[in-house]
PDB file of N, CA and C in Angstrom:
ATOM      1  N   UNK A   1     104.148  80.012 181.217  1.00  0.00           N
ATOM      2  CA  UNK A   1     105.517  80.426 181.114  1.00  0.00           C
ATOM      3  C   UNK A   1     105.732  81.146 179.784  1.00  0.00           C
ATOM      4  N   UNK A   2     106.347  82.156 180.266  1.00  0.00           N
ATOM      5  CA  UNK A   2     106.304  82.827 178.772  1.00  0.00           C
ATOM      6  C   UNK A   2     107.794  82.510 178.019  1.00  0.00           C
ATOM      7  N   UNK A   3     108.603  82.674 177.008  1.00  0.00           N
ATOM      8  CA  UNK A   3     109.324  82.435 176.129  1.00  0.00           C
ATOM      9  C   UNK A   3     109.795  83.412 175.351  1.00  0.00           C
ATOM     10  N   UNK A   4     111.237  83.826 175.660  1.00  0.00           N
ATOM     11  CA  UNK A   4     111.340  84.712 174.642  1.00  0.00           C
ATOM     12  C   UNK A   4     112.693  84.390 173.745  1.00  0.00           C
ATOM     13  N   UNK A   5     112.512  84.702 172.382  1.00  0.00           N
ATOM     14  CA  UNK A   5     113.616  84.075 170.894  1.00  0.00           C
ATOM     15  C   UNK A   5     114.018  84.872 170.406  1.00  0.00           C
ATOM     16  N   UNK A   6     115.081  84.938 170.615  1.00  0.00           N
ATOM     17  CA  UNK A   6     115.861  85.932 169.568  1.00  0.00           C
ATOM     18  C   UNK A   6     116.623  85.586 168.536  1.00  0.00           C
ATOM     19  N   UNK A   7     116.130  85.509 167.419  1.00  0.00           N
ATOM     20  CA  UNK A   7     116.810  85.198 166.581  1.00  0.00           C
ATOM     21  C   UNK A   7     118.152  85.911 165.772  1.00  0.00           C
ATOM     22  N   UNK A   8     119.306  85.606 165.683  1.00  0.00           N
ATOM     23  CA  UNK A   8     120.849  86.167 165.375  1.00  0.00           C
ATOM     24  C   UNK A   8     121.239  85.244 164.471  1.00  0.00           C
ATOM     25  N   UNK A   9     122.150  86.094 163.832  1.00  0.00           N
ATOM     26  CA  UNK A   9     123.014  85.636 163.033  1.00  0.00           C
ATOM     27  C   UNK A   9     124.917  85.945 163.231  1.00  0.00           C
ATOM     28  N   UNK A  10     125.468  84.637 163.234  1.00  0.00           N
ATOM     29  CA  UNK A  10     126.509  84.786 164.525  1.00  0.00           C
ATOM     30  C   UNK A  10     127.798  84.358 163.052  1.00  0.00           C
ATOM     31  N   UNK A  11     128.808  84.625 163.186  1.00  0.00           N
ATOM     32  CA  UNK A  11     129.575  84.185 161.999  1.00  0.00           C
ATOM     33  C   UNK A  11     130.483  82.554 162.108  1.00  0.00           C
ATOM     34  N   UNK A  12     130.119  81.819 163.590  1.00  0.00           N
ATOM     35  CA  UNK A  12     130.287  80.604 163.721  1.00  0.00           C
ATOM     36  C   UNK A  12     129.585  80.225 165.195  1.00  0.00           C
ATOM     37  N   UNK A  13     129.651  78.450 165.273  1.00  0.00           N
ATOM     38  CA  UNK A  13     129.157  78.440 166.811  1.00  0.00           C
ATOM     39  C   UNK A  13     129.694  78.591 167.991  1.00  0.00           C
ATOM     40  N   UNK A  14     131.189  78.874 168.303  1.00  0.00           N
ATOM     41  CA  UNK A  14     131.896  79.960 169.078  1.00  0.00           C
ATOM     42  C   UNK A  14     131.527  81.100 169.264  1.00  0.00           C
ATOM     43  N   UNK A  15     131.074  81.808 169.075  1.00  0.00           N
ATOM     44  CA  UNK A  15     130.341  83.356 168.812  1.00  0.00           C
ATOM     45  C   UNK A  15     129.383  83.609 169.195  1.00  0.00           C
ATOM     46  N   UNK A  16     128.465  82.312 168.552  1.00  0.00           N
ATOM     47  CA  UNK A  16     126.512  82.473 169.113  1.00  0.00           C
ATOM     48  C   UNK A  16     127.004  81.651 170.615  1.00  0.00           C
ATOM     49  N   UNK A  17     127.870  80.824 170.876  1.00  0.00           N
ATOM     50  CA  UNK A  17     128.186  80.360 172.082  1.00  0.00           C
ATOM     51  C   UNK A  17     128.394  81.168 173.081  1.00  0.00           C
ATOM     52  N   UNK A  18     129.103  82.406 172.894  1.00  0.00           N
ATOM     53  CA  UNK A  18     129.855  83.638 173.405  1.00  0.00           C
ATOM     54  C   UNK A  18     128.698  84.186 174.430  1.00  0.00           C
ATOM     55  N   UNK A  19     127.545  84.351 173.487  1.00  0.00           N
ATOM     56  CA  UNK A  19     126.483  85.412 173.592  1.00  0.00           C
ATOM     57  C   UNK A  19     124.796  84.686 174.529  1.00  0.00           C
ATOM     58  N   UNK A  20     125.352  83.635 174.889  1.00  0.00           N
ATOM     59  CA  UNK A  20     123.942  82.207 175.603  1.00  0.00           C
ATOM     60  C   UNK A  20     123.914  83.016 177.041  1.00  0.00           C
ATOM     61  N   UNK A  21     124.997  83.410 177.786  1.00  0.00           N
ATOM     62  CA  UNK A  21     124.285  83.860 178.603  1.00  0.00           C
ATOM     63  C   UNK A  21     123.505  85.241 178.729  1.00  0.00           C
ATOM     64  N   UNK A  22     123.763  86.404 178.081  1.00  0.00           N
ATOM     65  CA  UNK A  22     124.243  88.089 177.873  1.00  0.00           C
ATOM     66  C   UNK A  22     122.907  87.971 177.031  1.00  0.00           C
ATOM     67  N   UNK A  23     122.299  87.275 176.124  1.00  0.00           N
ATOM     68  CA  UNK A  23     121.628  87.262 174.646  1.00  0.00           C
ATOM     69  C   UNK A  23     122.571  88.377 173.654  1.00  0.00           C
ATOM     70  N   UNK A  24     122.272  88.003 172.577  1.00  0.00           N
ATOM     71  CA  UNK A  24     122.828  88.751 171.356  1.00  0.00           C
ATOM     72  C   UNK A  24     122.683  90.394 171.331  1.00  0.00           C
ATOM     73  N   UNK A  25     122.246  90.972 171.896  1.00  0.00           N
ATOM     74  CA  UNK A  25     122.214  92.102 171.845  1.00  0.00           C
ATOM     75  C   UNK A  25     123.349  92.953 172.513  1.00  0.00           C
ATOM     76  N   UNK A  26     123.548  94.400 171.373  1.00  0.00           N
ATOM     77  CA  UNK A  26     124.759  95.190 171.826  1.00  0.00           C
ATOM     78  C   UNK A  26     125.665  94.201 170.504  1.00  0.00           C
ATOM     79  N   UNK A  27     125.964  92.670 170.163  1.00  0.00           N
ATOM     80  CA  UNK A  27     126.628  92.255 169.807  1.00  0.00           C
ATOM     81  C   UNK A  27     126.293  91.535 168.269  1.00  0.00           C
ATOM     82  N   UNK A  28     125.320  90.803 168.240  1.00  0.00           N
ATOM     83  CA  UNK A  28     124.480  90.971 167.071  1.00  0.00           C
ATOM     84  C   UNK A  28     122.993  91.310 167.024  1.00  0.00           C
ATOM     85  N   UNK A  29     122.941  91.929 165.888  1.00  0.00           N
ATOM     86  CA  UNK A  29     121.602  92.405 165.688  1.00  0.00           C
ATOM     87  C   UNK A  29     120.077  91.500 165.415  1.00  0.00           C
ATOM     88  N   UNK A  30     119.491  91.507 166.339  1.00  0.00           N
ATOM     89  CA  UNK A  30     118.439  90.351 166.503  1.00  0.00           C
ATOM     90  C   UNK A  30     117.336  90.992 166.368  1.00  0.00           C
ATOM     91  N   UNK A  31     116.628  90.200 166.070  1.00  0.00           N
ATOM     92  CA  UNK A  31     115.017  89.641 166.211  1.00  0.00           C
ATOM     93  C   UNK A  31     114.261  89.228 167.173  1.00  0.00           C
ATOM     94  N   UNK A  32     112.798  89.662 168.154  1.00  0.00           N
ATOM     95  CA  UNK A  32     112.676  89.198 169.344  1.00  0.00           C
ATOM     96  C   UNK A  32     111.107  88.592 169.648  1.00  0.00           C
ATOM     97  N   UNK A  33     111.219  87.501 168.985  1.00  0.00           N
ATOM     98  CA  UNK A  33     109.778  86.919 169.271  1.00  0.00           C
ATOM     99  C   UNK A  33     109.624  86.192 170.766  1.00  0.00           C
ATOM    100  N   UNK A  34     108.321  85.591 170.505  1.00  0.00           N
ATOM    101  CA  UNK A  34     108.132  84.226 171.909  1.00  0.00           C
ATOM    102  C   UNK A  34     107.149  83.742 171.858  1.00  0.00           C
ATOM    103  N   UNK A  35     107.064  82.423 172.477  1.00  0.00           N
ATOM    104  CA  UNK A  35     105.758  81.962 173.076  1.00  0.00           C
ATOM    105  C   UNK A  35     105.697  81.084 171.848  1.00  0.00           C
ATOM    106  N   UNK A  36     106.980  80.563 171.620  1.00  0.00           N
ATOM    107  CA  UNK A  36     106.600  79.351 170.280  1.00  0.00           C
ATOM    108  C   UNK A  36     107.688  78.507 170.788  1.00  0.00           C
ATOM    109  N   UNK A  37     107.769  76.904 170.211  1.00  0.00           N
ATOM    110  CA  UNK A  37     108.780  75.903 170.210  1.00  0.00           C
ATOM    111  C   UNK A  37     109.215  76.096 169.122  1.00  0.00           C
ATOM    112  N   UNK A  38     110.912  76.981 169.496  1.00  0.00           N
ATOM    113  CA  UNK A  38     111.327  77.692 168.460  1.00  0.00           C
ATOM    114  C   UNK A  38     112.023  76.116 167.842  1.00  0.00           C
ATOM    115  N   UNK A  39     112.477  75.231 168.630  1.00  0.00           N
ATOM    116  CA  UNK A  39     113.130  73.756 167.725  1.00  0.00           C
ATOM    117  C   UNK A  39     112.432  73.400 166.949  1.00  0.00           C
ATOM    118  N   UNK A  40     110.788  73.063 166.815  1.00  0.00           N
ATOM    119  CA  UNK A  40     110.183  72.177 166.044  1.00  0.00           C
ATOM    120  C   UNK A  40     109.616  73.143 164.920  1.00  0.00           C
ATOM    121  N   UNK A  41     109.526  74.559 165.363  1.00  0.00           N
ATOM    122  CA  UNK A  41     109.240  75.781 164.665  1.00  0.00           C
ATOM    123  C   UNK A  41     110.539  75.932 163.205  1.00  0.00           C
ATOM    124  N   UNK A  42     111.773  75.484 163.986  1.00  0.00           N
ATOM    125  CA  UNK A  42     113.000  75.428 163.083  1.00  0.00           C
ATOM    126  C   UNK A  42     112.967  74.074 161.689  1.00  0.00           C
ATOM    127  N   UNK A  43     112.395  72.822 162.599  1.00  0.00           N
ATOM    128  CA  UNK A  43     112.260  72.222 161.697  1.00  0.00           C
ATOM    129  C   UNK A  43     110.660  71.969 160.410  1.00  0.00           C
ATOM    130  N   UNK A  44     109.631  72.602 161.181  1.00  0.00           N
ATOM    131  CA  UNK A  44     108.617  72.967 160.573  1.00  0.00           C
ATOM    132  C   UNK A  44     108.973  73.593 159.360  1.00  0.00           C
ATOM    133  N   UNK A  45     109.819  74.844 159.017  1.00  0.00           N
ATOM    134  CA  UNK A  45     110.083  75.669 158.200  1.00  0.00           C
ATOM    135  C   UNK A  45     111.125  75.038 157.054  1.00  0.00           C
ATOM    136  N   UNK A  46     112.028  74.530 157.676  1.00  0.00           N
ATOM    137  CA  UNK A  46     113.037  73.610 156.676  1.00  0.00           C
ATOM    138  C   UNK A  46     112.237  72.464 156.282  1.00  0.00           C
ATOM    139  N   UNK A  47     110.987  72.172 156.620  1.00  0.00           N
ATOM    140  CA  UNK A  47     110.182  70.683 155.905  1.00  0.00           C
ATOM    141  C   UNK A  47     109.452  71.379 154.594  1.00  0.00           C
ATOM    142  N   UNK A  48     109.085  72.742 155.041  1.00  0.00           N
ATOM    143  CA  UNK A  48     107.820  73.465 154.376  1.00  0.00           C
ATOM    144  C   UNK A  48     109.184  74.048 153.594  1.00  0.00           C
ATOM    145  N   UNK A  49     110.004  74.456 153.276  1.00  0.00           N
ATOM    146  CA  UNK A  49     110.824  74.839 152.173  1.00  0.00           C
ATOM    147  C   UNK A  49     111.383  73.829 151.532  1.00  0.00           C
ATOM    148  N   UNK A  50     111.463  72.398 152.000  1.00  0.00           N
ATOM    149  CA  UNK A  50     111.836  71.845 150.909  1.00  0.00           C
ATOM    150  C   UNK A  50     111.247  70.695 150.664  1.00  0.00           C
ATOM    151  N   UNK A  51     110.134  70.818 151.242  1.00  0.00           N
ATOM    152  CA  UNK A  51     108.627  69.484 150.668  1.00  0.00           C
ATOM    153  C   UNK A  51     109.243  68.758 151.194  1.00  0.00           C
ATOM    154  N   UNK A  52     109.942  68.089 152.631  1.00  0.00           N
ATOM    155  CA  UNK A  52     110.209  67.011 153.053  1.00  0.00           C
ATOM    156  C   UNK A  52     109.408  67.129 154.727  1.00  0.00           C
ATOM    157  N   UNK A  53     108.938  66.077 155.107  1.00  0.00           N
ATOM    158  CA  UNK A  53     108.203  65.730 156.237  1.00  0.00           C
ATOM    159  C   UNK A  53     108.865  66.236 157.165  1.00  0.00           C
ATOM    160  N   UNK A  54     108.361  66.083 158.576  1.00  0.00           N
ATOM    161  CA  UNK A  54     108.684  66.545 159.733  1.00  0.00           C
ATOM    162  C   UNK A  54     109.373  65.369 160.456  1.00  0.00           C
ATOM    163  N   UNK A  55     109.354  64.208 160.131  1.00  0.00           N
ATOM    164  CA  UNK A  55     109.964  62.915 160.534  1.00  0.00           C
ATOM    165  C   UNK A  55     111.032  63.047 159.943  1.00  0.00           C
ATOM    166  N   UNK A  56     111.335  63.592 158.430  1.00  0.00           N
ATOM    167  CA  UNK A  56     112.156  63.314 157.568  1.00  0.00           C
ATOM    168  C   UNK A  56     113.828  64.196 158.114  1.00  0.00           C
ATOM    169  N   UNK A  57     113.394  65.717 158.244  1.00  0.00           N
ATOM    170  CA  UNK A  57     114.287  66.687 158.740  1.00  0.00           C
ATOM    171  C   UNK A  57     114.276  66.148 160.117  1.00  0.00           C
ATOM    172  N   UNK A  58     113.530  65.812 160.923  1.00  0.00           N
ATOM    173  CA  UNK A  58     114.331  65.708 162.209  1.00  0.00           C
ATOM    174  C   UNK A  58     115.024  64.206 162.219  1.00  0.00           C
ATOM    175  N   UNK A  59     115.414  63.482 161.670  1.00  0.00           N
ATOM    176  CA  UNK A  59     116.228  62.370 161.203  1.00  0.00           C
ATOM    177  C   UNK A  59     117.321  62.703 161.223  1.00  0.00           C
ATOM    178  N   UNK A  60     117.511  64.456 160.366  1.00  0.00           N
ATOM    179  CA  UNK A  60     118.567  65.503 159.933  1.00  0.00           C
ATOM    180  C   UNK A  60     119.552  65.192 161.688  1.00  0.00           C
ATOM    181  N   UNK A  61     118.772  64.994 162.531  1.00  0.00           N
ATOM    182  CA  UNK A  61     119.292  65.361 163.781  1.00  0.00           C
ATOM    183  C   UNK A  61     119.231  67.373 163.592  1.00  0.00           C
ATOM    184  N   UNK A  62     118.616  68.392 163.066  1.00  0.00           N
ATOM    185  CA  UNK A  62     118.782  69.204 163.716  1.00  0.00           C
ATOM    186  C   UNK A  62     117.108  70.055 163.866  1.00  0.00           C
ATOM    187  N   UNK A  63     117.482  71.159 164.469  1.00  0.00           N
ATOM    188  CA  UNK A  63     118.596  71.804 164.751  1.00  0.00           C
ATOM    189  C   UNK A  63     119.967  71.491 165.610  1.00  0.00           C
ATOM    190  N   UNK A  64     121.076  71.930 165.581  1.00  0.00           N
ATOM    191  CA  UNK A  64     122.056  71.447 165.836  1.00  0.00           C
ATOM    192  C   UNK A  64     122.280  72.562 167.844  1.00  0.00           C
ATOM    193  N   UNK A  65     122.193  71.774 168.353  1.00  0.00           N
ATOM    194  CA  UNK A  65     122.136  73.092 169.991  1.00  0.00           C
ATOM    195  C   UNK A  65     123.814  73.195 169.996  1.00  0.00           C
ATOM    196  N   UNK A  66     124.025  74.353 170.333  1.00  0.00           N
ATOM    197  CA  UNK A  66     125.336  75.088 170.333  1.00  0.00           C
ATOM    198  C   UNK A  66     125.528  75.327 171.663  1.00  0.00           C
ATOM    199  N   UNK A  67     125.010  75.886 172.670  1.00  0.00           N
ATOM    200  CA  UNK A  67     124.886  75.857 173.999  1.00  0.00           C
ATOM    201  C   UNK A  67     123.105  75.831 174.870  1.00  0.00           C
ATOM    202  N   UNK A  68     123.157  74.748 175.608  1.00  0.00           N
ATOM    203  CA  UNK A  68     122.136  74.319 176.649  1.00  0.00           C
ATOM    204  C   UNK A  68     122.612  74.023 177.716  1.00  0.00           C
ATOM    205  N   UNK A  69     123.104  75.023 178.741  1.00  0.00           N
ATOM    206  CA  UNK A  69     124.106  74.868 180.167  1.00  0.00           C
ATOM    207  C   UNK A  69     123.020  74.408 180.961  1.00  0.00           C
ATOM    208  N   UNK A  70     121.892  74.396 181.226  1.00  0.00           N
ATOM    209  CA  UNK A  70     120.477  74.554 182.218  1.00  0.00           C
ATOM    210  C   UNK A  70     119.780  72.855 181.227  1.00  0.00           C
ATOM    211  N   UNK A  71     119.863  72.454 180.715  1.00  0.00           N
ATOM    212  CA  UNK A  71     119.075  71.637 180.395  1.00  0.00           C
ATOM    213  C   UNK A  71     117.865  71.771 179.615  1.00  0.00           C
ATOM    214  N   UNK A  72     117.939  72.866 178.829  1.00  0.00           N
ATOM    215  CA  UNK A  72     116.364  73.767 178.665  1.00  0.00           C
ATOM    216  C   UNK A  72     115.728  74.207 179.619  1.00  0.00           C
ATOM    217  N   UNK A  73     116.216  74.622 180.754  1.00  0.00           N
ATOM    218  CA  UNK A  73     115.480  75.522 181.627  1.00  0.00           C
ATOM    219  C   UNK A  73     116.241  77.031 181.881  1.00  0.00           C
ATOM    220  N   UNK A  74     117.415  77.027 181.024  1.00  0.00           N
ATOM    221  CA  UNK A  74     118.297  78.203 180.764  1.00  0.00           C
ATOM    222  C   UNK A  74     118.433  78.861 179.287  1.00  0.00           C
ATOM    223  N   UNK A  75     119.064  79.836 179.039  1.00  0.00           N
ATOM    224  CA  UNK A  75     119.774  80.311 178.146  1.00  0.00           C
ATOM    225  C   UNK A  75     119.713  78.775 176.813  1.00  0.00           C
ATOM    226  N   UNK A  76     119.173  78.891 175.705  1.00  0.00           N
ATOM    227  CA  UNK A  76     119.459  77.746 174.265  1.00  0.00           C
ATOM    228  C   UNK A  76     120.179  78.641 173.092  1.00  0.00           C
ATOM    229  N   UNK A  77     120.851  78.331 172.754  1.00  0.00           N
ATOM    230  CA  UNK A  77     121.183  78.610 171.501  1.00  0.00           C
ATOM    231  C   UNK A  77     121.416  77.241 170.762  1.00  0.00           C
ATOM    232  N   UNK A  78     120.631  77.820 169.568  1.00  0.00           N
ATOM    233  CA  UNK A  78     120.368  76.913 168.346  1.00  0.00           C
ATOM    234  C   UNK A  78     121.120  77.359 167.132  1.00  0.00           C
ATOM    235  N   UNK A  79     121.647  76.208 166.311  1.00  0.00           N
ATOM    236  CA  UNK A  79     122.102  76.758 164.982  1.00  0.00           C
ATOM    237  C   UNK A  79     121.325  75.901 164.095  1.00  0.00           C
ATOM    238  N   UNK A  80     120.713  76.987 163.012  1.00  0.00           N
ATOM    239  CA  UNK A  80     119.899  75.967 161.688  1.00  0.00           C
ATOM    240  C   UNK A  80     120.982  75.022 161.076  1.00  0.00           C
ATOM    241  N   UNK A  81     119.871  74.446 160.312  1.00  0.00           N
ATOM    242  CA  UNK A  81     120.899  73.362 159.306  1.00  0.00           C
ATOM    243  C   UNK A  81     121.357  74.585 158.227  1.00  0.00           C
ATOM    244  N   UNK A  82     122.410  73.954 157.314  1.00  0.00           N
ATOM    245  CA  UNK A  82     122.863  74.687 156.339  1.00  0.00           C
ATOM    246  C   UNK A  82     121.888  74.400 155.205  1.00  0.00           C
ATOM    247  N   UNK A  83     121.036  74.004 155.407  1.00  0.00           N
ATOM    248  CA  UNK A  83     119.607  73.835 154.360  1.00  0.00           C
ATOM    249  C   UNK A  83     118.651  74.514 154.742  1.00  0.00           C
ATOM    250  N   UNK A  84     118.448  74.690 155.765  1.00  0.00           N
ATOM    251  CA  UNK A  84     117.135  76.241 155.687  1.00  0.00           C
ATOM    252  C   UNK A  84     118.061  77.163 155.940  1.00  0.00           C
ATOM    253  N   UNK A  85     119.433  77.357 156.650  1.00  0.00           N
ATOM    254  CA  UNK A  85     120.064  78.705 156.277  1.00  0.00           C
ATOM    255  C   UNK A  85     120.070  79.049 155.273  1.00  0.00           C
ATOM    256  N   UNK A  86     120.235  78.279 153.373  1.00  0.00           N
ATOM    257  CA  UNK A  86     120.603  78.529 152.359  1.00  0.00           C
ATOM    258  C   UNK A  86     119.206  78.726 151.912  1.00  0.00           C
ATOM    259  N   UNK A  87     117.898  78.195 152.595  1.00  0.00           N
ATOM    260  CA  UNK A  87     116.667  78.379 152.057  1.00  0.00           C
ATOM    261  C   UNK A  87     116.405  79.583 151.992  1.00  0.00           C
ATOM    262  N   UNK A  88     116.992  80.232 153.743  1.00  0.00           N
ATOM    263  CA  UNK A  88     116.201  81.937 153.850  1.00  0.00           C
ATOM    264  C   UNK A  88     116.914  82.875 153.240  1.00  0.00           C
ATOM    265  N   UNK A  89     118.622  82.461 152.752  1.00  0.00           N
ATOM    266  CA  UNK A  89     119.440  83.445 152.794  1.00  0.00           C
ATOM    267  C   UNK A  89     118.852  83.722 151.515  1.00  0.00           C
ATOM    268  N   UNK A  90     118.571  82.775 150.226  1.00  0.00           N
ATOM    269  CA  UNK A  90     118.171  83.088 149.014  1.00  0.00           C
ATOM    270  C   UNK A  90     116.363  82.926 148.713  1.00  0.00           C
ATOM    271  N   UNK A  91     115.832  83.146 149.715  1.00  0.00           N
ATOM    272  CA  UNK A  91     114.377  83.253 148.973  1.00  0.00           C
ATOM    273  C   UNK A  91     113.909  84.364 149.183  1.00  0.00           C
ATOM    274  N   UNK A  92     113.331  84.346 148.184  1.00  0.00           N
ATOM    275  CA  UNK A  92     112.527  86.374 147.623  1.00  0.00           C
ATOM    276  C   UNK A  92     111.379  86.281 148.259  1.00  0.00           C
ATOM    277  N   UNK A  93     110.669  87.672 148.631  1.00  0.00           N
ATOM    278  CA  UNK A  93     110.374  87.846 149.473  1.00  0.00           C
ATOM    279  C   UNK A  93     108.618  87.213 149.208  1.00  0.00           C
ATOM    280  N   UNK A  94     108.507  86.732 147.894  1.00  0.00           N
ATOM    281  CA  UNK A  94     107.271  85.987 147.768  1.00  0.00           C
ATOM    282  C   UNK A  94     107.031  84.788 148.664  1.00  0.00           C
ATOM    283  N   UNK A  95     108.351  83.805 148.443  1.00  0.00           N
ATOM    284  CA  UNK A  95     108.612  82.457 149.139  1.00  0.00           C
ATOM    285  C   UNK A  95     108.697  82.551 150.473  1.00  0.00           C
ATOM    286  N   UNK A  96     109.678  83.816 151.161  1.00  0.00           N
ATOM    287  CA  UNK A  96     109.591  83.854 152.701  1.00  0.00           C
ATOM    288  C   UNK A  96     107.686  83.901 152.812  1.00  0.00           C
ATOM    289  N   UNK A  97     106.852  84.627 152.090  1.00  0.00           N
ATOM    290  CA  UNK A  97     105.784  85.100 152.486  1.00  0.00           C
ATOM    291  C   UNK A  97     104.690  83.966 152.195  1.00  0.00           C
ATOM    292  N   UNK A  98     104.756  82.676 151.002  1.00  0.00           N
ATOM    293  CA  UNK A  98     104.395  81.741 151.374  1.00  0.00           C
ATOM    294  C   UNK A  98     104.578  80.100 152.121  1.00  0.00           C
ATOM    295  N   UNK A  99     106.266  80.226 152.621  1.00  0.00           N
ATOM    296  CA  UNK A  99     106.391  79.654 153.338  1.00  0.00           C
ATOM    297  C   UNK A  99     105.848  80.023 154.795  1.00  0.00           C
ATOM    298  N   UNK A 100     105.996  81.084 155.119  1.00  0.00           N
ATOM    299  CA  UNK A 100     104.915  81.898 156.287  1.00  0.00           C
ATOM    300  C   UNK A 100     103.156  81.292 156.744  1.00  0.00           C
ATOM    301  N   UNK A 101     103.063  81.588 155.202  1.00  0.00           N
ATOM    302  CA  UNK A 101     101.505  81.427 154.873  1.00  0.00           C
ATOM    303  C   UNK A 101     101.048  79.920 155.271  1.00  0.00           C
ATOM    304  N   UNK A 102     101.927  78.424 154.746  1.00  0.00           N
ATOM    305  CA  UNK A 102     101.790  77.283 154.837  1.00  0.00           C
ATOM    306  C   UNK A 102     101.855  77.128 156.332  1.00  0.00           C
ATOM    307  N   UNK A 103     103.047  78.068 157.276  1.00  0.00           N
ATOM    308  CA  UNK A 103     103.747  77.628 158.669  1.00  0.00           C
ATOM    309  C   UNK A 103     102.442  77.958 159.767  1.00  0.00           C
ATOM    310  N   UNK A 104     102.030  78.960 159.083  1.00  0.00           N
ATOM    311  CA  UNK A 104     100.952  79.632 159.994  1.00  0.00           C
ATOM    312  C   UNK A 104      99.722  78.656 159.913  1.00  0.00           C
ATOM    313  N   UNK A 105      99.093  78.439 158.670  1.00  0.00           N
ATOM    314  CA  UNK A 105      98.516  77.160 158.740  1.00  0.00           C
ATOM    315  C   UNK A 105      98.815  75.930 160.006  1.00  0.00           C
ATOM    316  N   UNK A 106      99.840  75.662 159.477  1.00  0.00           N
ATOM    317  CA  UNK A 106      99.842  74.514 160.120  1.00  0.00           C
ATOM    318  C   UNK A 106     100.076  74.492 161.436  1.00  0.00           C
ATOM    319  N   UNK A 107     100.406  75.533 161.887  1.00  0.00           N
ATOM    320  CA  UNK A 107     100.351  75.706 163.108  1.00  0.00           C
ATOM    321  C   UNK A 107      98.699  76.025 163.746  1.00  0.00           C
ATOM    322  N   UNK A 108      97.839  77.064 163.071  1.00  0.00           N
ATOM    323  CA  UNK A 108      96.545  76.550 163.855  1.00  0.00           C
ATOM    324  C   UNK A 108      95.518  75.353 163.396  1.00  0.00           C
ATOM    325  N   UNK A 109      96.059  74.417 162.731  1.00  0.00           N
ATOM    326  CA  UNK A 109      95.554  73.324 162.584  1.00  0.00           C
ATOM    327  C   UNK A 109      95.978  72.630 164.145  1.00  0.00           C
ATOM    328  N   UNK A 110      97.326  73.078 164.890  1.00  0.00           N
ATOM    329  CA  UNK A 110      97.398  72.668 166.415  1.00  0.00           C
ATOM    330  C   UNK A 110      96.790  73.800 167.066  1.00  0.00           C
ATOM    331  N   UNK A 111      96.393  74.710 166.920  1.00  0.00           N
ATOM    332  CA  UNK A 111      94.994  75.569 168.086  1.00  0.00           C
ATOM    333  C   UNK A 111      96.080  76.730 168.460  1.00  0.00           C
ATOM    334  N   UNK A 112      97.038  76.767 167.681  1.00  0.00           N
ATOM    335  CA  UNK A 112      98.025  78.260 167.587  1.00  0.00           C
ATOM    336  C   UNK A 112      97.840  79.228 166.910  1.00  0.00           C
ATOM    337  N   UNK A 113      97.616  80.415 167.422  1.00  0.00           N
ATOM    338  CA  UNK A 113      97.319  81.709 166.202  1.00  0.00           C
ATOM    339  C   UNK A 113      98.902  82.476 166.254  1.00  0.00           C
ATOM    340  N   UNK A 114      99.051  82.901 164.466  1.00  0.00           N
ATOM    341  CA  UNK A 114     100.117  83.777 165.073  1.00  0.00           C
ATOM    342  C   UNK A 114      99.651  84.736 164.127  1.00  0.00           C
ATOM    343  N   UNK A 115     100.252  85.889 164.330  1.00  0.00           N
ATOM    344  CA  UNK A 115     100.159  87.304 163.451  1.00  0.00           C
ATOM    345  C   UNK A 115     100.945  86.702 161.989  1.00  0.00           C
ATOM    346  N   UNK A 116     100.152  86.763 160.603  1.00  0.00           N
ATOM    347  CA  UNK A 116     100.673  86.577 159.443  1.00  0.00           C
ATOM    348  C   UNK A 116     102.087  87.444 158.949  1.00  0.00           C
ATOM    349  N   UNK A 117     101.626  88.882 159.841  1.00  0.00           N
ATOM    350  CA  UNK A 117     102.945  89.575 159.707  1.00  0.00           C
ATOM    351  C   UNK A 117     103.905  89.113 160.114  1.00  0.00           C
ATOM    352  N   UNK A 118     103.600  89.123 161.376  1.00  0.00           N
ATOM    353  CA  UNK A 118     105.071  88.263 162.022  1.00  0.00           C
ATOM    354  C   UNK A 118     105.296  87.958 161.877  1.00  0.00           C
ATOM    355  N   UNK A 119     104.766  86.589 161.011  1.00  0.00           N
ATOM    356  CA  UNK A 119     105.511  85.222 160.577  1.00  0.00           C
ATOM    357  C   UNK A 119     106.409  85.557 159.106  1.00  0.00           C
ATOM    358  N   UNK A 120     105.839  86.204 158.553  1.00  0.00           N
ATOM    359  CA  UNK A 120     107.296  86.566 157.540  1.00  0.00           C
ATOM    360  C   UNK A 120     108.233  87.107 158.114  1.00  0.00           C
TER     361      UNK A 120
END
């Protein structure tokens, strides 16, 4: 099954709610990956930016789901925590590129390859 993520930036969760069935496009300007578990992918990145475990952030309870009409077999929209939002909004482009570097790791330590580019 393939997977496809678009990642947006919506100005509340009414808005990214708006856009679950249509996807963000035409309406905000996205990003279009796939073929990853973009939830644990979400909290992978907020552990690896702020040196806290993967048990620890998902405790966080998030990511926080904004709309799941299908159960996960439809349309997800996800909203980050306001702690890796504030991670990506302010890190230079060294930190996006070794938080990348650590994510990609650790991801084929589970038998996943991804493009290093991509991942920044």
């Amino acid at each position: 099954m393939s997977i496809v993520i678009k990642f947006f930036v919506a100005p509340d969760a009414e808005a990214a709610a708006a856009v679950a069935e249509g996807g963000p496009d035409g309406v905000f300007e996205s990003l279009t990956f796939g073929n990853f578990d973009v939830e644990e992918a979400l909290i992978e990145w907020e552990g690896i930016f702020t040196g806290r475990s993967f048990e620890e952030v998902l405790d966080d309870d998030v990511p926080e789901t904004v709309v799941d009409p299908d159960d996960g077999e439809g349309p997800l929209v996800l909203a980050v925590s306001g702690t890796l939002r504030d991670a990506l909004c302010t890190a230079v482009e060294h930190r996006l590129a070794e938080v990348s570097r650590l994510w990609v790791a650790e991801r084929a330590a589970d038998g996943e390859v991804f493009d290093p580019e991509i991942a920044v």
